[in-house]
Structures are given as C-alpha cells and as structure tokens.
Protein backbone atom coordinates (compact mmCIF):
# COMPACT_ATOMS: atom_id res chain seq x y z
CA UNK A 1 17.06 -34.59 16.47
CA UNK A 2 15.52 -31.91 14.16
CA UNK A 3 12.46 -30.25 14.53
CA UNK A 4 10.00 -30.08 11.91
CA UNK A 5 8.36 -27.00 12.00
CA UNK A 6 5.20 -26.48 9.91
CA UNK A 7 4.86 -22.57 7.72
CA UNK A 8 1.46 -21.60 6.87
CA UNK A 9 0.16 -18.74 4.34
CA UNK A 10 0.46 -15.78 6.50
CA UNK A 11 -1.57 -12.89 7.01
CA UNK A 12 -1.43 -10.54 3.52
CA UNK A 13 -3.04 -7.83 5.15
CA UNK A 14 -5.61 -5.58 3.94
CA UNK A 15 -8.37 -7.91 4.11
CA UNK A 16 -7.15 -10.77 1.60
CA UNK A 17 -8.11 -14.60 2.25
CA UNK A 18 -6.54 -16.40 -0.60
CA UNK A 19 -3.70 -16.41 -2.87
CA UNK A 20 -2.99 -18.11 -5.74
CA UNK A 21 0.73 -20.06 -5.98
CA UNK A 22 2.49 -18.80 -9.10
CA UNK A 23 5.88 -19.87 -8.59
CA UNK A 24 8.15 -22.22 -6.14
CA UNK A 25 10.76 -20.81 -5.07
CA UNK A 26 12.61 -23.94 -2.91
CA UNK A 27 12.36 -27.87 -3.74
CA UNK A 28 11.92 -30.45 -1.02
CA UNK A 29 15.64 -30.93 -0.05
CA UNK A 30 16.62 -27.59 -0.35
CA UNK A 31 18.57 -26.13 2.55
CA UNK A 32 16.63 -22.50 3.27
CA UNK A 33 17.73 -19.74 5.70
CA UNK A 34 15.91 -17.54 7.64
CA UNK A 35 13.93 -15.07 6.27
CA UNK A 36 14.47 -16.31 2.74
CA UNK A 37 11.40 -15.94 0.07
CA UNK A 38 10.16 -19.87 -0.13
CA UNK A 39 6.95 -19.19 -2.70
CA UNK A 40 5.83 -16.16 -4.75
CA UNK A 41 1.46 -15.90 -4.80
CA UNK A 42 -0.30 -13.66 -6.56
CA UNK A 43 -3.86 -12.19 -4.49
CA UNK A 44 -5.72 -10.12 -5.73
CA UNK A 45 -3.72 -7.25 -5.37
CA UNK A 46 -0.38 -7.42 -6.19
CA UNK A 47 2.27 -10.43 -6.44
CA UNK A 48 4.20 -10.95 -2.79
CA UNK A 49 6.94 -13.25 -2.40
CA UNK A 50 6.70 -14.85 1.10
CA UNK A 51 9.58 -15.52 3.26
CA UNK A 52 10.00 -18.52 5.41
CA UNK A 53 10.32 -17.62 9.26
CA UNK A 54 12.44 -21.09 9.98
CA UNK A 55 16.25 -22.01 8.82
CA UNK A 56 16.63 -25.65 7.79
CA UNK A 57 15.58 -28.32 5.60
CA UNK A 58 12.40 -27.96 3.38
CA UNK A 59 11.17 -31.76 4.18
CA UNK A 60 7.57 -30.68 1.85
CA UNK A 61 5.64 -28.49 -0.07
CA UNK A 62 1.59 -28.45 -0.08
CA UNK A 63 0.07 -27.33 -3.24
CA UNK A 64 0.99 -27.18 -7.05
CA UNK A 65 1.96 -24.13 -8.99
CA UNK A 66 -1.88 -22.66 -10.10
CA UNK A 67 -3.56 -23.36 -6.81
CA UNK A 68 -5.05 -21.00 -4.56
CA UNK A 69 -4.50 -21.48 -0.93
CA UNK A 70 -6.23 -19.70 1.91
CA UNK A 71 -4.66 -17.70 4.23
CA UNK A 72 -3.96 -20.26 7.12
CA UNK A 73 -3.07 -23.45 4.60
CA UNK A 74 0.14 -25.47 5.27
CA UNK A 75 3.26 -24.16 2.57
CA UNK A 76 5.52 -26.13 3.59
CA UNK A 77 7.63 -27.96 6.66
CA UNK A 78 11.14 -27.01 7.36
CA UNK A 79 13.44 -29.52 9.27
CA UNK A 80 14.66 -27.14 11.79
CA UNK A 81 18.14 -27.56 14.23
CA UNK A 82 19.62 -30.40 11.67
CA UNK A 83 22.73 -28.76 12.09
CA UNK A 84 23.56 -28.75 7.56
CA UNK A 85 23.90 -24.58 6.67
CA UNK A 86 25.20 -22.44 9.40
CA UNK A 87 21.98 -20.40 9.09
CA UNK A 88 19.48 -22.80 9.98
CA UNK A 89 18.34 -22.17 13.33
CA UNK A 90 16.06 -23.34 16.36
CA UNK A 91 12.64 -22.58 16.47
CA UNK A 92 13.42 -19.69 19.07
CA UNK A 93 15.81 -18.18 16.18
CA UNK A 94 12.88 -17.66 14.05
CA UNK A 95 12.32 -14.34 12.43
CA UNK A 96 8.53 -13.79 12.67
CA UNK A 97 8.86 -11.81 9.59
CA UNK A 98 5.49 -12.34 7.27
CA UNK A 99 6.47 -10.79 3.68
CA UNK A 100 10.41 -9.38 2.46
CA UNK A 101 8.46 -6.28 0.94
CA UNK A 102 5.45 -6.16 -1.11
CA UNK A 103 5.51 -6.80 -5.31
CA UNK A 104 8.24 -9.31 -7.11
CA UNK A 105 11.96 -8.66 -7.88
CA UNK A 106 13.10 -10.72 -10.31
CA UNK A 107 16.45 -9.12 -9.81
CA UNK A 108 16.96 -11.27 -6.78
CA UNK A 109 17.39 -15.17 -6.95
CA UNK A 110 16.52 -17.90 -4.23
CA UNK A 111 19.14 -19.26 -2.67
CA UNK A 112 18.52 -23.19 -2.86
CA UNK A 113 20.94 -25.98 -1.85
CA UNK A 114 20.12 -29.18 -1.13
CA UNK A 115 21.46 -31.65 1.54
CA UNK A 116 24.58 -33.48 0.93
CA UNK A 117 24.10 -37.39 1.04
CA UNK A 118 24.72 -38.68 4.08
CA UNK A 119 24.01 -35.86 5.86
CA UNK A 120 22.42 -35.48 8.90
CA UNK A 121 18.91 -34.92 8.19
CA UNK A 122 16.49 -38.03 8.30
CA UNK A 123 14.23 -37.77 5.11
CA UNK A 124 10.64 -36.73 5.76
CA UNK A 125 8.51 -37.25 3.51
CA UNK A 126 5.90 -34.76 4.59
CA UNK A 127 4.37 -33.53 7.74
CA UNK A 128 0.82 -34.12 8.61
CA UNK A 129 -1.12 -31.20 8.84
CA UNK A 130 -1.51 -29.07 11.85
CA UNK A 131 -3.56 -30.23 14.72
CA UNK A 132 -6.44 -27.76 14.98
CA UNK A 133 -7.79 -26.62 17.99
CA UNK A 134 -10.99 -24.85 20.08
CA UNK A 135 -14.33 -25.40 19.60
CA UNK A 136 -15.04 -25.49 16.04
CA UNK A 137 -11.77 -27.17 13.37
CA UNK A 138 -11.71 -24.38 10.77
CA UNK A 139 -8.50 -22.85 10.03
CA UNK A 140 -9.60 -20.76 7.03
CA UNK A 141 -10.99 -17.40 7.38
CA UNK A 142 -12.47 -17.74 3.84
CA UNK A 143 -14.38 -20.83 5.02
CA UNK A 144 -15.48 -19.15 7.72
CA UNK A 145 -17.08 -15.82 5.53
CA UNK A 146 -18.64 -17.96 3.28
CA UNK A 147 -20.67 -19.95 6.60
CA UNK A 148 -21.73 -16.50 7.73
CA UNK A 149 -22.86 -15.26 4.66
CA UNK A 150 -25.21 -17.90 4.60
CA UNK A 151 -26.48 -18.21 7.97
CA UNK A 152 -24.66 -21.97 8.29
CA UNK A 153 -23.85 -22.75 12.31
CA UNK A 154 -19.81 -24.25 11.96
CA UNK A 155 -20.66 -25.93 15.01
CA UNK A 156 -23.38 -28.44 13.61
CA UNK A 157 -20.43 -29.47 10.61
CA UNK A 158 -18.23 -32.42 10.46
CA UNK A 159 -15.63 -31.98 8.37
CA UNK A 160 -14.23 -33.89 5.68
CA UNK A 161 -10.61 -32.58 6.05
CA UNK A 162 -8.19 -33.92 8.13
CA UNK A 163 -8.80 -34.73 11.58
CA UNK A 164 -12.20 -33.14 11.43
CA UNK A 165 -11.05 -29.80 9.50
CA UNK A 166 -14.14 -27.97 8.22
CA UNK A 167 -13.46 -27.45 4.25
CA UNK A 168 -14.97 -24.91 1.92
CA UNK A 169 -16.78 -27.92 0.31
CA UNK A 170 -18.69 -28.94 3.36
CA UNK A 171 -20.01 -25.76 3.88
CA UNK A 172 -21.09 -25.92 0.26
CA UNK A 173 -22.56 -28.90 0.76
CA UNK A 174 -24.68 -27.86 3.97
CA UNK A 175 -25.72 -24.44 2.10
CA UNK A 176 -27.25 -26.91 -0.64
CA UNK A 177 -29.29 -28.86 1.95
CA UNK A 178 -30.70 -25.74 3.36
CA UNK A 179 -31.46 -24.37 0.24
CA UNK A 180 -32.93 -27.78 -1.22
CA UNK A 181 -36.59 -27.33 0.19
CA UNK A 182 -36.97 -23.44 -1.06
CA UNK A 183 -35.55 -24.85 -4.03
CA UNK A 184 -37.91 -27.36 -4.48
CA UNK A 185 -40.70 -25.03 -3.95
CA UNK A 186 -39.95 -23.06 -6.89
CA UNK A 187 -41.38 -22.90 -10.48
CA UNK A 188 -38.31 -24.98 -12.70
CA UNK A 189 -36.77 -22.39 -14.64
CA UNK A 190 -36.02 -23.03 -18.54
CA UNK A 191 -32.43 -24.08 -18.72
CA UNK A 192 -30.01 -21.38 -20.54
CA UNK A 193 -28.84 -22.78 -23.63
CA UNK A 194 -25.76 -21.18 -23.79
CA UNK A 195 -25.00 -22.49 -19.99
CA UNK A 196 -23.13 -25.60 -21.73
CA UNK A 197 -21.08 -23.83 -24.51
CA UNK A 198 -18.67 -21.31 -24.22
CA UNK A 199 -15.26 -20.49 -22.99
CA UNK A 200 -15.19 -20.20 -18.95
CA UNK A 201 -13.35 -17.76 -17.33
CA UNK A 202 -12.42 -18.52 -13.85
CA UNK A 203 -13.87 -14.96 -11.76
CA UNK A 204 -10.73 -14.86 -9.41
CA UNK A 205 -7.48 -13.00 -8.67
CA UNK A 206 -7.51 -9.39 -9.71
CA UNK A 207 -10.98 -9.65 -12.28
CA UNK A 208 -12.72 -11.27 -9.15
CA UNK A 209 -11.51 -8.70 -6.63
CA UNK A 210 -12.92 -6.27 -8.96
CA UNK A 211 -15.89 -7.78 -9.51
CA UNK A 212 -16.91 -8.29 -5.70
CA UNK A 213 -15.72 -4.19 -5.30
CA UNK A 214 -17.98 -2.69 -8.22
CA UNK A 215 -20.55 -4.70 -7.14
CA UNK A 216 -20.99 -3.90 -3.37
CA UNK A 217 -20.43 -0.18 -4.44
CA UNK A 218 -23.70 -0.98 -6.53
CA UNK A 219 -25.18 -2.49 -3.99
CA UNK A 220 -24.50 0.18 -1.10
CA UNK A 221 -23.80 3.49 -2.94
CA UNK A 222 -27.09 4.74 -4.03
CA UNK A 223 -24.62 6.92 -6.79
CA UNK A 224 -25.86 10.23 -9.47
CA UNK A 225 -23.48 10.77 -12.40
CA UNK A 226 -23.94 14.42 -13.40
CA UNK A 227 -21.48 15.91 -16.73
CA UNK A 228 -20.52 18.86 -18.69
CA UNK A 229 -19.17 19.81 -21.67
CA UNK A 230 -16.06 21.66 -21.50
CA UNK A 231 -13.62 23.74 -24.09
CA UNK A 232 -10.03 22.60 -23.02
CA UNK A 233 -8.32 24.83 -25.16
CA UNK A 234 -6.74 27.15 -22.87
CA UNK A 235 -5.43 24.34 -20.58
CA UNK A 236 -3.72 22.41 -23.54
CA UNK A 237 -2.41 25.72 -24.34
CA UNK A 238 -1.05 26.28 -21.02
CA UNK A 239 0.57 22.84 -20.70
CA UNK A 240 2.56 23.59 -24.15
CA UNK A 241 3.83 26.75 -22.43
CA UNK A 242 4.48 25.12 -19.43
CA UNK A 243 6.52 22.26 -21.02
CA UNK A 244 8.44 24.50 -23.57
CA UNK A 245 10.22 25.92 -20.66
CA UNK A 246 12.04 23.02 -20.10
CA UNK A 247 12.43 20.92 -17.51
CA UNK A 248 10.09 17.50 -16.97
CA UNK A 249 6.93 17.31 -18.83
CA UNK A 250 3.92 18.39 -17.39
CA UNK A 251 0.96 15.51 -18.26
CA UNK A 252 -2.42 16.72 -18.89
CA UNK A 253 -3.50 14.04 -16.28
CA UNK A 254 -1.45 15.83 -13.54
CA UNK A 255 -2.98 19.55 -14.61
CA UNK A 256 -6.32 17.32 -13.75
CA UNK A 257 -5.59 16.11 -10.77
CA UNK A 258 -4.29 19.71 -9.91
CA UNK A 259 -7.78 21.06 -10.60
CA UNK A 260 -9.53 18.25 -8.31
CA UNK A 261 -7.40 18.85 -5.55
CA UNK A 262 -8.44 22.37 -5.69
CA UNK A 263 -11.68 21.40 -6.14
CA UNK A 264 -11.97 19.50 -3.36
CA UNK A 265 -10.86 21.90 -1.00
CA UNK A 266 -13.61 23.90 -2.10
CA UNK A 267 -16.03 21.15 -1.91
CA UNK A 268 -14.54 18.81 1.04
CA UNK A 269 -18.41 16.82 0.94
CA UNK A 270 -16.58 14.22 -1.85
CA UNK A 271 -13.51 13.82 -0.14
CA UNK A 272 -15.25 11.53 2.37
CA UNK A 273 -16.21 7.89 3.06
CA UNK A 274 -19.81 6.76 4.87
CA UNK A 275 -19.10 4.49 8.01
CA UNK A 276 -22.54 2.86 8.29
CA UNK A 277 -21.75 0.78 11.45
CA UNK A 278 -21.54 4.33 12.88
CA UNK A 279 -24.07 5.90 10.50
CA UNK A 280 -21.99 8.89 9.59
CA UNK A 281 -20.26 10.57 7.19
CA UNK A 282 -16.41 11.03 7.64
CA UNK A 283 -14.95 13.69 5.84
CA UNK A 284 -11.28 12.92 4.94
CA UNK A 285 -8.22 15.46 5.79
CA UNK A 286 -5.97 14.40 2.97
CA UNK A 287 -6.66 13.56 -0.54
CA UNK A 288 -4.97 10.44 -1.58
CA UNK A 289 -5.47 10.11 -5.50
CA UNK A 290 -6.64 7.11 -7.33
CA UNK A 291 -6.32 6.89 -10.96
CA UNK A 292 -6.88 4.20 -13.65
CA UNK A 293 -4.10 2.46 -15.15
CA UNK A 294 -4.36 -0.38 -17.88
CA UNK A 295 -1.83 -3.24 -17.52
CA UNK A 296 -1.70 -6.57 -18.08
CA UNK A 297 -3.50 -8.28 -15.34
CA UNK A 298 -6.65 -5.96 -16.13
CA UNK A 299 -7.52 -2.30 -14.80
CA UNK A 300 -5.98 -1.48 -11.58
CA UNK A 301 -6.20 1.98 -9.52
CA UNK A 302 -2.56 3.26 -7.70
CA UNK A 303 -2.91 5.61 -5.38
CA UNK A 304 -0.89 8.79 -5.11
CA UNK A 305 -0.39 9.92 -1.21
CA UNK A 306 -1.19 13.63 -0.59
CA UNK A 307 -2.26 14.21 -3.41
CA UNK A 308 -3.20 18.50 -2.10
CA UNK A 309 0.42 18.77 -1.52
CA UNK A 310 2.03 18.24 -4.48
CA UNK A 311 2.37 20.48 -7.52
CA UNK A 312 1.71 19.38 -11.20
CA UNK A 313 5.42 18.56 -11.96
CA UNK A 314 5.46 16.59 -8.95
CA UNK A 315 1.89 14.58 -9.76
CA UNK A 316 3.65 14.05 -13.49
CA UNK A 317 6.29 12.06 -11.70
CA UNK A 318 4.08 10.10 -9.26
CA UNK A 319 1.68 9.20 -12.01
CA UNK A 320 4.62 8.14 -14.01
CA UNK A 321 5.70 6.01 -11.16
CA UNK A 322 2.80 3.87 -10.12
CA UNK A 323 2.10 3.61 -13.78
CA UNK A 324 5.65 1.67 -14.55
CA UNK A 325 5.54 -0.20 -11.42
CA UNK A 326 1.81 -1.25 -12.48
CA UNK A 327 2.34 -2.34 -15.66
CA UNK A 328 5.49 -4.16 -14.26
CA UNK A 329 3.51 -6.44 -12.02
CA UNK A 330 5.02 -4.91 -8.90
CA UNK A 331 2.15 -2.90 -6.99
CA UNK A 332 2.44 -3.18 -3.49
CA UNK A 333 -1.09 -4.03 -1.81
CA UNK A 334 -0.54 -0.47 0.07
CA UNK A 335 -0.43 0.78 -3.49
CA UNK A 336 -3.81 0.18 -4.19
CA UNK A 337 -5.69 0.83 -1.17
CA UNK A 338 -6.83 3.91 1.26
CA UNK A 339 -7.68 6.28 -2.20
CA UNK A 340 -10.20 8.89 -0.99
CA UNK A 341 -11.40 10.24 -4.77
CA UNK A 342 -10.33 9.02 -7.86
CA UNK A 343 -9.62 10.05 -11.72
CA UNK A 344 -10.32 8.06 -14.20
CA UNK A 345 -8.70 9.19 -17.37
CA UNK A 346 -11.12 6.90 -19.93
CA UNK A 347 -10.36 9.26 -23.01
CA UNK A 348 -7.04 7.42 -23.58
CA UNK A 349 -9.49 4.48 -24.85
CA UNK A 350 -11.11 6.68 -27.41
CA UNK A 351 -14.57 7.57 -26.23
CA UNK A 352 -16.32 10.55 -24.82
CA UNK A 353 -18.02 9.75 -21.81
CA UNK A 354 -19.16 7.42 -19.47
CA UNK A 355 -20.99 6.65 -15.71
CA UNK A 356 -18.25 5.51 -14.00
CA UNK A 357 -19.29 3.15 -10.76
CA UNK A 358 -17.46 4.48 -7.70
CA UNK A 359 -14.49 3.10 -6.30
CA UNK A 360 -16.05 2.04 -2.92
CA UNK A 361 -15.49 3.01 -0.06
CA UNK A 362 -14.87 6.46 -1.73
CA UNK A 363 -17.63 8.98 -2.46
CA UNK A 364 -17.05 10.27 -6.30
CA UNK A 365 -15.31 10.03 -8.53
CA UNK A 366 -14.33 12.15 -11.68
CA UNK A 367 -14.60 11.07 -15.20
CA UNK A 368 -13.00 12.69 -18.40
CA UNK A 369 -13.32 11.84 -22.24
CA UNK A 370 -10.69 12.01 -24.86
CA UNK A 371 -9.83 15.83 -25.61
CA UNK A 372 -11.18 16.55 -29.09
CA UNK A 373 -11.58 18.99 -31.98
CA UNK A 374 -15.35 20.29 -32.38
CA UNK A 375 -17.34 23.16 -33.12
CA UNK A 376 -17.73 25.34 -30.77
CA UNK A 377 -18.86 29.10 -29.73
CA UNK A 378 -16.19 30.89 -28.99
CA UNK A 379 -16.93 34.60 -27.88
CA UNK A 380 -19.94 34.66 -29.80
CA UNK A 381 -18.72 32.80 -32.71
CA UNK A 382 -18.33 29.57 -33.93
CA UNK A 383 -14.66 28.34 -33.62
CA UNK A 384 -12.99 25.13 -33.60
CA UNK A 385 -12.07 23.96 -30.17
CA UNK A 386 -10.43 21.36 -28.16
CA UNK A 387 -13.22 20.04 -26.06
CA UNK A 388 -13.57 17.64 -23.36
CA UNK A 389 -16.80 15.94 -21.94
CA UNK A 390 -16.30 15.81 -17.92
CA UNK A 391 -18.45 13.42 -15.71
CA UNK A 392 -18.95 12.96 -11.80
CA UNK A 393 -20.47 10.22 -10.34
CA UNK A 394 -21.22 11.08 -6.61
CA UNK A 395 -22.85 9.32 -3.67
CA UNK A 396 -25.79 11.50 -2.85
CA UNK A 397 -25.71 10.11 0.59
CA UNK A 398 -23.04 12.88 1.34
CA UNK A 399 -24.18 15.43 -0.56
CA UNK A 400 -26.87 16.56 -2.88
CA UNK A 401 -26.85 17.68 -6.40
CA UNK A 402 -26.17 21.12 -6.19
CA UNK A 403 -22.58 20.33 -4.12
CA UNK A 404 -21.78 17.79 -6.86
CA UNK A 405 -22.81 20.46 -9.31
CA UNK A 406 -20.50 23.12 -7.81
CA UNK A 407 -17.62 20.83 -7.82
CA UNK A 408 -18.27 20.00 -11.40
CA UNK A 409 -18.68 23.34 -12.93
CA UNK A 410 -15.78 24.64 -11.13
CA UNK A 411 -13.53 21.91 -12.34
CA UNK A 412 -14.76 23.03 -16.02
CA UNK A 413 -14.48 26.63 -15.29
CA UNK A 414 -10.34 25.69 -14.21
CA UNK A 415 -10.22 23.98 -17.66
CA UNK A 416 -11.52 26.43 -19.36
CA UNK A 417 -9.79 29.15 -17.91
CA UNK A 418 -6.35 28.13 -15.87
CA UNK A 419 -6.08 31.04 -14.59
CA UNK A 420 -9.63 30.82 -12.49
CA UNK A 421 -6.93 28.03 -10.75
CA UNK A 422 -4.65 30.74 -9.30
CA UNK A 423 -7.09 31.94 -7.35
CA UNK A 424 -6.87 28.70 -5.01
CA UNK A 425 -3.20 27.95 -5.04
C-alpha cells in the first residue's frame, strides 16, 4: 500500500514566515520525483522554487495561486511507494533537500506525468492536515510573533483550525477583546473620510518587507544626515581617461564605491552594526556593499561581497551583475542580506539630494545626487563645473559628528581630486 506523505512550506531562511504561491508547478495526479520543484512562491525577498523531498503521486494541493502560506502550512501530499515512475521512492529515500537554488529559471520545465488508468495508485482525494503536537497546536511561526507582540498567552486559545490549530484569526480575535476595554475608554475619534474611498494596496511581499525594515530603522536608529557640495569634475574626467583605454567600462558608481571603501578604512566607526542584546557596537572586518537598484517589484538593495577587495573594473562588473539578475526577478535571498554600508545612487532619478533612512541593521549610509553643470569657483574664479551634492546619514550611536564629518569630506576631497585616492590604495 502507498504511503501518503504530507510536504509542508519549508524553512526559507533568513528570517522569512510567509510566502506567497505564484505558480503550480505539478497537478493532483502528476507523478513527481525526488527533489523535483513542486511550487514556485515569491517572499519577500526573492522568488524560490521549492522542491518536493518525496517521489510519488501528488494525491493534493493546499492553496490557490495568489495565497500566502506560512512557513509550516501543508503544500501538498505525495502518494509515496505506489510503485508507477521508477523514481518514486520510500519515505527513507527522501532527499531532505529544502530549495533547488535560490531565484526562478524559467529555462527549466517541471517534469509532470500523470498516472496511467488503472494503475496502481488508489485515488486520494486529499490528506487531512497534520496532527499537531505539544502543549500549545500552533504550527505557524508567524502566528506565533504576532501573540508575542501583543502580550496574548497561546495557552489560554482554542483554536478554530483543525483539530484545535491556533489560526492567525484567533489571535486577532483575542487581541480585540483585550484591547476592547482601553478602547472603550477612549474619546471616539472623527472617522477619516477618505477611509472608505480609494484604491487599496495590499502592504505585503517585497513593499511590506520594506516597510517593516525602514520603519524599525526609524524606530531604533536615532540617525544624523550631514552633506556637502562637491565639484566632480576631475573624477568624470578621470573615468573618460580611464575608459578610452579600452577594455570594460568603468561606471561612475564603481569609482564611488571605490572611494567608500577607502573611506571606510579610514573611518572603520560606519562599517559596523549595534547588537543591543549585548549593548555594543561591532565593528565589521569586511565591507559588503549595498546599493539601490530599481526593478520591477519596487527598490531592492544587492549586495556586493568584499567589496575592499575589489578594484573599480571589478565593482563595474559586480554592479552590472546583481543589477541584471535584479531586474530579472532572480535575486537570491543571500543576495540581499548581510550588507554592512550601502550606496544609494538617487541622482539617476533626477534630483539633488535627499536623507536617506538607513538600511538597518547597518550604520550609514551614503547618498549622492545627479552629477550636474553649475557655477562654480574654480581657483578663484567662477567656472562651470560638474557638481555633485553628497549626503551621509549615520547612526550617532557609533560615532559622533565629527567621525561622520571626516568620512564625508574625505569622500568629497577623492571626488574632487582622484588623485588624493592614491594615497590609500
């Protein structure tokens, strides 16, 4: 007799509790093998296709393209040991792989076939959900967060789910009791007019990940933004001479990030994170680059590894990289975490300057303008320049403002002379 063997949303990694399903890769019938990529989600990070650890029959799939699942939700069940593909397997076969890679490639298709009639295989027509054990029925670690957020005790919850599971809802429900007196309490508030009309825009995926980041850097980084005008001249000068020599093309973002690696070294206090469970600041060996790059699914940040050891040719080609695979949908989670300073390049949009909020858990981060033809004094007279408006926004829990000052005009000083640059390399 087969086995039906139950697959649950793994373990993403890197903190994620959800993902939303954005494409079905097997049918209920379908004959799967090991290891094979059953659904492709989208979290917040990047889209994963996840691989089934069980060979078999798919005997049913739990939730419709669009929904989000939490990590720990039934996928599907797999009708294991019913003897139709030679690579379905027995349970002890299984793989325990958890993701074939990170990102999508739509280079490689599924392998689906179904079973023959007559085969084998009785038909299921789906498997009840998984017993759930211990003292409190909550499978979901999202459900769980959201109870300790708001001080509500699992323990005192009946669940509506099956067989007693505790759901998000209940915990909803319970945080509405509690809040129902204080509520009461309180002076009625004018309703919002607007709170009825409108498009709504559900605050999920990638533009809710980014929303719950910027706002507990705002809420833990007591941040300074201080900036400087700079004339840029020489360094666009430099990158023309640079790139007529042949070879790849030197970007003007690299030559940047070659000038805050320098910095850095110089000024190691913003290459650092704050660990407040040990209250102390941990300054960082390596610098592993964040920058900006607009795509599709919104603003995302890639992250380029060792960032001190590379050259500008070789930043050119890693910023190229991360940029393509961005805006192809293919960033692996790794991709977009561990950054320990970032760049953010907002010029390309047109405008001059901004206060850029940090990209927690980091401790600056390094803002320039669009490079720009103005007046400007040039060995005592005026002269038309190419000039560039730089800003840092620092956490001044690591340093004060004469570091972040330092590291500023020194990055200016490198624009505005290259050469002052040698002197570190």
């Amino acid at each position: 007799m087969p086995q039906v063997m139950e697959f649950k949303l793994p373990d993403l990694g890197e903190g994620l509790t959800e993902a939303e399903i954005v494409r079905w890769l097997v049918a209920v019938g379908d004959v799967v093998a090991i290891d094979q990529p059953v659904v492709e989600v989208e979290t917040a990070k990047a889209m994963v296709e996840v691989p089934c650890p069980y060979g078999g029959v798919v005997t049913a799939r739990f939730g419709e393209e669009g929904t989000e699942l939490p990590v720990g939700a039934p996928l599907i069940t797999v009708a294991v040991g019913a003897g139709t593909a030679p690579e379905a397997e027995p349970e002890d076969s299984g793989s325990g792989n958890v993701l074939v890679g990170y990102g999508t490639d739509h280079s490689r298709t599924a392998r689906r076939r179904r079973v023959r009639p007559g085969s084998a295989v009785p038909a299921v027509a789906a498997a009840p959900a998984a017993t759930v054990t211990g003292p409190v029925a909550v499978i979901s670690p999202l459900v769980r967060k959201l109870a300790r957020d708001h001080g509500i005790d699992l323990r005192g919850l009946r669940g509506s789910g099956p067989e007693g599971l505790i759901l998000r809802a209940d915990v909803e429900a319970a945080r509405r009791v509690a809040q129902a007196p204080a509520q009461a309490a309180a002076p009625v508030a004018a309703p919002v007019a607007a709170a009825a009309v409108g498009e709504r825009v559900p605050l999920k995926g990638l533009r809710g990940a980014v929303a719950e980041k910027l706002s507990r850097s705002r809420r833990e980084i007591p941040d300074a933004t201080c900036w400087v005008d700079a004339d840029a001249t020489e360094l666009m000068a430099a990158r023309a001479a640079m790139n007529a020599v042949g070879g790849p093309k030197i970007s003007v973002l690299a030559l940047l990030a070659r000038i805050c690696t320098a910095a850095l070294a110089k000024y190691p206090e913003l290459n650092s994170t704050v660990d407040l469970a040990a209250n102390e600041i941990v300054r960082l060996p390596s610098v592993h680059l964040g920058f900006a790059a607009q795509t599709e699914r919104g603003l995302v940040v890639p992250v380029v590894r060792d960032a001190q050891a590379r050259g500008a040719e070789s930043l050119s080609a890693e910023f190229a990289r991360l940029t393509e695979v961005a805006r192809a949908g293919k960033l692996a989670p790794a991709d977009l975490t561990g950054g320990t300073f970032t760049l953010n390049n907002y010029g390309v949009f047109g405008v001059d300057g901004s206060t850029p909020i940090i990209n927690h858990p980091e401790a600056a981060m390094l803002g320039v303008g669009r490079i720009v033809a103005k007046p400007w004094v040039h060995r005592g007279e005026l002269a038309v320049r190419q000039v560039v408006q730089l800003s840092l926004t620092f956490d001044h829990r690591v340093c004060d403002g004469g570091t972040a000052g330092g590291f500023l005009r020194y990055v200016a000083d490198c624009v505005e002379s290259p050469a002052v640059l040698l002197r570190s390399l």
